[in-house]
C-alpha atoms as a PDB file:
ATOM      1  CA  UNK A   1     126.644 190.893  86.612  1.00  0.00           C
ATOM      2  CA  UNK A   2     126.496 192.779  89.828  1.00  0.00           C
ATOM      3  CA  UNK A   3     124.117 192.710  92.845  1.00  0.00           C
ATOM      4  CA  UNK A   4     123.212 196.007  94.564  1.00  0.00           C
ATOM      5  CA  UNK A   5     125.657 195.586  97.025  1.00  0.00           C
ATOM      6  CA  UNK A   6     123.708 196.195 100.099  1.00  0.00           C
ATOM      7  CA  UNK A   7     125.474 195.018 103.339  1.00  0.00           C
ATOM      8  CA  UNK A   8     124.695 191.910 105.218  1.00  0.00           C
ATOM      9  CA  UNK A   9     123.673 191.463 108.708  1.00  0.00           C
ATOM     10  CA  UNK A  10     125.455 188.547 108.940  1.00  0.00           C
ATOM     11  CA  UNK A  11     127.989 188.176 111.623  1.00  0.00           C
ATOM     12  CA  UNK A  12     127.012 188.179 115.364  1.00  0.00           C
ATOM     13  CA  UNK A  13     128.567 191.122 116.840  1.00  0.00           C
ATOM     14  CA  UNK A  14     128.643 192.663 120.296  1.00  0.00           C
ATOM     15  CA  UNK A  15     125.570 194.857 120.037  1.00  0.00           C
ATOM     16  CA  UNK A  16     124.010 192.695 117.628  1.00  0.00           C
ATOM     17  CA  UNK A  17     123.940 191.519 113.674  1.00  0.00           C
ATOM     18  CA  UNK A  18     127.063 192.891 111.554  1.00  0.00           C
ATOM     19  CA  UNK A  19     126.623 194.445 108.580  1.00  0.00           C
ATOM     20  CA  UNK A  20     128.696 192.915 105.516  1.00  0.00           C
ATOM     21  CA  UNK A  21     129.406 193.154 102.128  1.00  0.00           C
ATOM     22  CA  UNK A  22     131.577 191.764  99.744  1.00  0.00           C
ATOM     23  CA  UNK A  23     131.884 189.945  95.926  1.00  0.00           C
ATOM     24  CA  UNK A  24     131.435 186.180  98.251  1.00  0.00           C
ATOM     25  CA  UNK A  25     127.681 187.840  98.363  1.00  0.00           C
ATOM     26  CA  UNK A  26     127.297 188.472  94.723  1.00  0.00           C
ATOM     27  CA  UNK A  27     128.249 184.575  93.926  1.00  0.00           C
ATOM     28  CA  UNK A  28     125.669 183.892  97.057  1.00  0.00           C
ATOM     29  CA  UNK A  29     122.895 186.236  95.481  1.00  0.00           C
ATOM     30  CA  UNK A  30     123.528 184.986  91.522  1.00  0.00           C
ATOM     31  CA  UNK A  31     123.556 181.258  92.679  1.00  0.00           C
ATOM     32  CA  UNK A  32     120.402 181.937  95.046  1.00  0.00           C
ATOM     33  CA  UNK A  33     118.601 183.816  91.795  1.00  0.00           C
ATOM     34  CA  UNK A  34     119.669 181.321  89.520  1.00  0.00           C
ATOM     35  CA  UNK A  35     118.160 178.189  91.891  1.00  0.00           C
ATOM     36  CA  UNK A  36     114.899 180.139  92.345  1.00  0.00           C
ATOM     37  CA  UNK A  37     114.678 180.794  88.701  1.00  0.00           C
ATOM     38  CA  UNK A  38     114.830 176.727  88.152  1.00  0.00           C
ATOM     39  CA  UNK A  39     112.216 176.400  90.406  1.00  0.00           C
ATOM     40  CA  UNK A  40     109.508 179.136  88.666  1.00  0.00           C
ATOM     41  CA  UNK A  41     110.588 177.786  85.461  1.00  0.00           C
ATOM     42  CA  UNK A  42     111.871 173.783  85.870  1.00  0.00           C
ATOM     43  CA  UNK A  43     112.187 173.430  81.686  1.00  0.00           C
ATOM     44  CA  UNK A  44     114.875 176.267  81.290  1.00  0.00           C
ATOM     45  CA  UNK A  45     118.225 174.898  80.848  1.00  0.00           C
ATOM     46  CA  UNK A  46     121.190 176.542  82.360  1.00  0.00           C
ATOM     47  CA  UNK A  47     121.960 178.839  79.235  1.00  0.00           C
ATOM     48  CA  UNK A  48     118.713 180.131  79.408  1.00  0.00           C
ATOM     49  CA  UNK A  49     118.982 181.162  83.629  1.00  0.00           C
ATOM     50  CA  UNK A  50     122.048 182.865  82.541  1.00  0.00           C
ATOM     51  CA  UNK A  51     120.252 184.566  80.107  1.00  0.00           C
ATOM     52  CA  UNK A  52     117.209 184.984  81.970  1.00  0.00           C
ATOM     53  CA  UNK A  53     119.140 186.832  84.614  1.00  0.00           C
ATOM     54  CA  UNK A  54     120.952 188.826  82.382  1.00  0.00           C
ATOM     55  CA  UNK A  55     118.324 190.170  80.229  1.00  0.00           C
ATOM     56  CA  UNK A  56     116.244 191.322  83.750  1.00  0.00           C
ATOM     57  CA  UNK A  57     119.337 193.121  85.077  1.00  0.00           C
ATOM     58  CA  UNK A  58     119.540 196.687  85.260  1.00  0.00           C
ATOM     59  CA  UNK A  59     121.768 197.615  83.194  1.00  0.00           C
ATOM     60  CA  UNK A  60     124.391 200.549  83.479  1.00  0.00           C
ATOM     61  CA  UNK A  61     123.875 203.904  82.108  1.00  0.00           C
ATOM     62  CA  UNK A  62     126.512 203.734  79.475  1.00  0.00           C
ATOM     63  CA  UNK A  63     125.436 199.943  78.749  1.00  0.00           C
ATOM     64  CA  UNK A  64     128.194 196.678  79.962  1.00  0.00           C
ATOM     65  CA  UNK A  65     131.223 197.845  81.328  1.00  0.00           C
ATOM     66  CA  UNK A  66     133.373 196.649  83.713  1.00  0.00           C
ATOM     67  CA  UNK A  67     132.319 197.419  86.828  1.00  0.00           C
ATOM     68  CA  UNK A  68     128.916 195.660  86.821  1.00  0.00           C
ATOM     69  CA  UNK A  69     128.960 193.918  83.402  1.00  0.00           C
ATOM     70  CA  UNK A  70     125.426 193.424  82.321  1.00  0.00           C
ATOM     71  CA  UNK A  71     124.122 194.913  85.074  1.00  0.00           C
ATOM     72  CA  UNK A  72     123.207 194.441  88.807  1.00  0.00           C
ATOM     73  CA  UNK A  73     120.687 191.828  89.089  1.00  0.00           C
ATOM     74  CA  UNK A  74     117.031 192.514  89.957  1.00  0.00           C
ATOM     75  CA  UNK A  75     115.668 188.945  91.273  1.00  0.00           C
ATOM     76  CA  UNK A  76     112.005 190.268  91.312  1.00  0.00           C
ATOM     77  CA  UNK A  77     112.082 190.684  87.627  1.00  0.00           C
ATOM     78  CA  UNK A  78     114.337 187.710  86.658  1.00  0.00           C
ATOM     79  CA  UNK A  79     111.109 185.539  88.205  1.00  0.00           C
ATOM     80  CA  UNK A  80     108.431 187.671  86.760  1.00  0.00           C
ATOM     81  CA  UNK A  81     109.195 189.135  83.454  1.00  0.00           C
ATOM     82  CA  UNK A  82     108.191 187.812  80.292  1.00  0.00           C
ATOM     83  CA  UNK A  83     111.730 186.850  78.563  1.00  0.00           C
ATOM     84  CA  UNK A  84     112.420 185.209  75.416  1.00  0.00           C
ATOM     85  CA  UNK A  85     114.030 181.558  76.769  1.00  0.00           C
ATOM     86  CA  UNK A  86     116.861 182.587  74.235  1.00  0.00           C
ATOM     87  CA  UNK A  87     119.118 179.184  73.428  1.00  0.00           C
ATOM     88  CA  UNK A  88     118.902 176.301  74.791  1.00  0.00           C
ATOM     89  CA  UNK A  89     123.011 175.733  74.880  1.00  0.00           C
ATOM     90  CA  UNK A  90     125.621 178.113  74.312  1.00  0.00           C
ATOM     91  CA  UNK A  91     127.968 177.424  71.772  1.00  0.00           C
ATOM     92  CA  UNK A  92     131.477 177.088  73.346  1.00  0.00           C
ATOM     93  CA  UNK A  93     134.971 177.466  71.590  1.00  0.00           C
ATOM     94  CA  UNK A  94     136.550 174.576  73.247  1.00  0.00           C
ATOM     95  CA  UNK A  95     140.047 173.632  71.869  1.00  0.00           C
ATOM     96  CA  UNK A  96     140.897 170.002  73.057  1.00  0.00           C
ATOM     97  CA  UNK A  97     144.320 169.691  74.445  1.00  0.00           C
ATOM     98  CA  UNK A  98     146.165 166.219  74.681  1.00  0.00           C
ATOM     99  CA  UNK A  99     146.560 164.470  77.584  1.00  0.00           C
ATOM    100  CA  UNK A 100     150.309 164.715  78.968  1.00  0.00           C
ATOM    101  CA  UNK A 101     152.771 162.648  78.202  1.00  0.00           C
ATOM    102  CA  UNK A 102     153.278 159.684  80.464  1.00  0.00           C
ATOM    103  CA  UNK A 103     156.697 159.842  81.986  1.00  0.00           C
ATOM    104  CA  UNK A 104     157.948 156.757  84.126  1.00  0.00           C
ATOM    105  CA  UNK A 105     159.388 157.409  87.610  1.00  0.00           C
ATOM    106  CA  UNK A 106     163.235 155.922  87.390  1.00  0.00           C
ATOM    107  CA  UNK A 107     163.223 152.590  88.595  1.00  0.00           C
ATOM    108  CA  UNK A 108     164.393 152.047  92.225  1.00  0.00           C
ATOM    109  CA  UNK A 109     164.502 148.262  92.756  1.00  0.00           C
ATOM    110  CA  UNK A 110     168.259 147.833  92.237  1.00  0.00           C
ATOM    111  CA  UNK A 111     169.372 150.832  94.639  1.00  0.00           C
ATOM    112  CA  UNK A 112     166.536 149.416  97.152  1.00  0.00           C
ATOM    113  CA  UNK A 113     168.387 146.042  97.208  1.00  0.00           C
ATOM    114  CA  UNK A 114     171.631 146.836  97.538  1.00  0.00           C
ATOM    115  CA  UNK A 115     170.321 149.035 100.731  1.00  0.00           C
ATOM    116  CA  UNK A 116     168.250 146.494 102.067  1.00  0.00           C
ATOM    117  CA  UNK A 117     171.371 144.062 101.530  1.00  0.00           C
ATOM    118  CA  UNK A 118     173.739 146.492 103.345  1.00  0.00           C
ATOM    119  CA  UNK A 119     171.366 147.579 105.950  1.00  0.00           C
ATOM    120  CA  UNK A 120     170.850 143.233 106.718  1.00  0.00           C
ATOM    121  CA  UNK A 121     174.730 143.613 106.473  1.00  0.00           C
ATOM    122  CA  UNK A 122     175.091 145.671 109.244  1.00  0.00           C
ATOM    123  CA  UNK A 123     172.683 144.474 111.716  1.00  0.00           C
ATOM    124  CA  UNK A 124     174.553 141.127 111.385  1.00  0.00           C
ATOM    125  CA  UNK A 125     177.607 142.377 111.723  1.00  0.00           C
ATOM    126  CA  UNK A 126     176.361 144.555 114.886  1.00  0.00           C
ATOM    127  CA  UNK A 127     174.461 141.461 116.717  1.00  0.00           C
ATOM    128  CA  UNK A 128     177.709 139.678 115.987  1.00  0.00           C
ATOM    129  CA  UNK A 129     179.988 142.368 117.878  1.00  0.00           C
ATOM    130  CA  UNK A 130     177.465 142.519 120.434  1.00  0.00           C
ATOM    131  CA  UNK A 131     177.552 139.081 121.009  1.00  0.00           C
ATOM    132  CA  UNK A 132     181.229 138.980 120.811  1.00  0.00           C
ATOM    133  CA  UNK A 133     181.732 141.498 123.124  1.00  0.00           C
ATOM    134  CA  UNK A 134     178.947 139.975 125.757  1.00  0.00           C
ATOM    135  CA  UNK A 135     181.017 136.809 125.766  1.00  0.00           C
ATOM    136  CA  UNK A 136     184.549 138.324 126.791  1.00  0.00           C
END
């Protein structure tokens, strides 16, 4: 699907609004159509929307392609026309995939004693030179 791609005046220029345009307003204008279709018609369930919205779009000359899909949307129709509800779900292909294999981090404890052993090594070893050496 599509929307008719008519800029924006979104942004706050200089000399006043700024027109835009861009696919972020398509997502804004499908997800706007889509929540406004809920509210005319609160029992559809999402397959139906979808199919709502595509069934009022106005479709390409050649039919789908791949610029605009189904078509561009037309919002006025997707809340007014009479359209079959079409299926309540849509029938997915989902292939489950196992969960990954667990792998335990290597275990640190005995190379974190010995370093906590040396490091308690050393600072008794420098206290006692400092102490030595503050004596002479």
């Amino acid at each position: 699907l599509g929307y008719d791609g008519n800029p924006v005046n979104a942004l706050q220029g200089e000399d006043g609004p700024i027109p835009i345009s861009g696919t972020s307003f398509s997502a804004a204008y499908a997800s706007g159509l889509a929540a406004l279709i809920k509210q005319r018609f609160p029992a559809l369930t999402p397959a139906q929307i979808v199919n709502r919205i595509t069934a009022t779009a106005r479709h390409p000359g050649g039919g789908v392609d791949n610029v605009v899909g189904a078509g561009v949307i037309d919002p006025v129709a997707a809340l007014t026309w009479e359209v079959p509800p079409g299926p309540a779900e849509i029938p997915y292909n989902v292939k489950e995939i196992p969960p990954p294999v667990y792998v335990p981090p290597p275990d640190r404890a005995p190379i974190t004693g010995v370093v906590v052993v040396g490091v308690g090594v050393a600072a008794l070893l420098g206290i006692g030179a400092l102490a030595r050496r503050a004596m002479r």
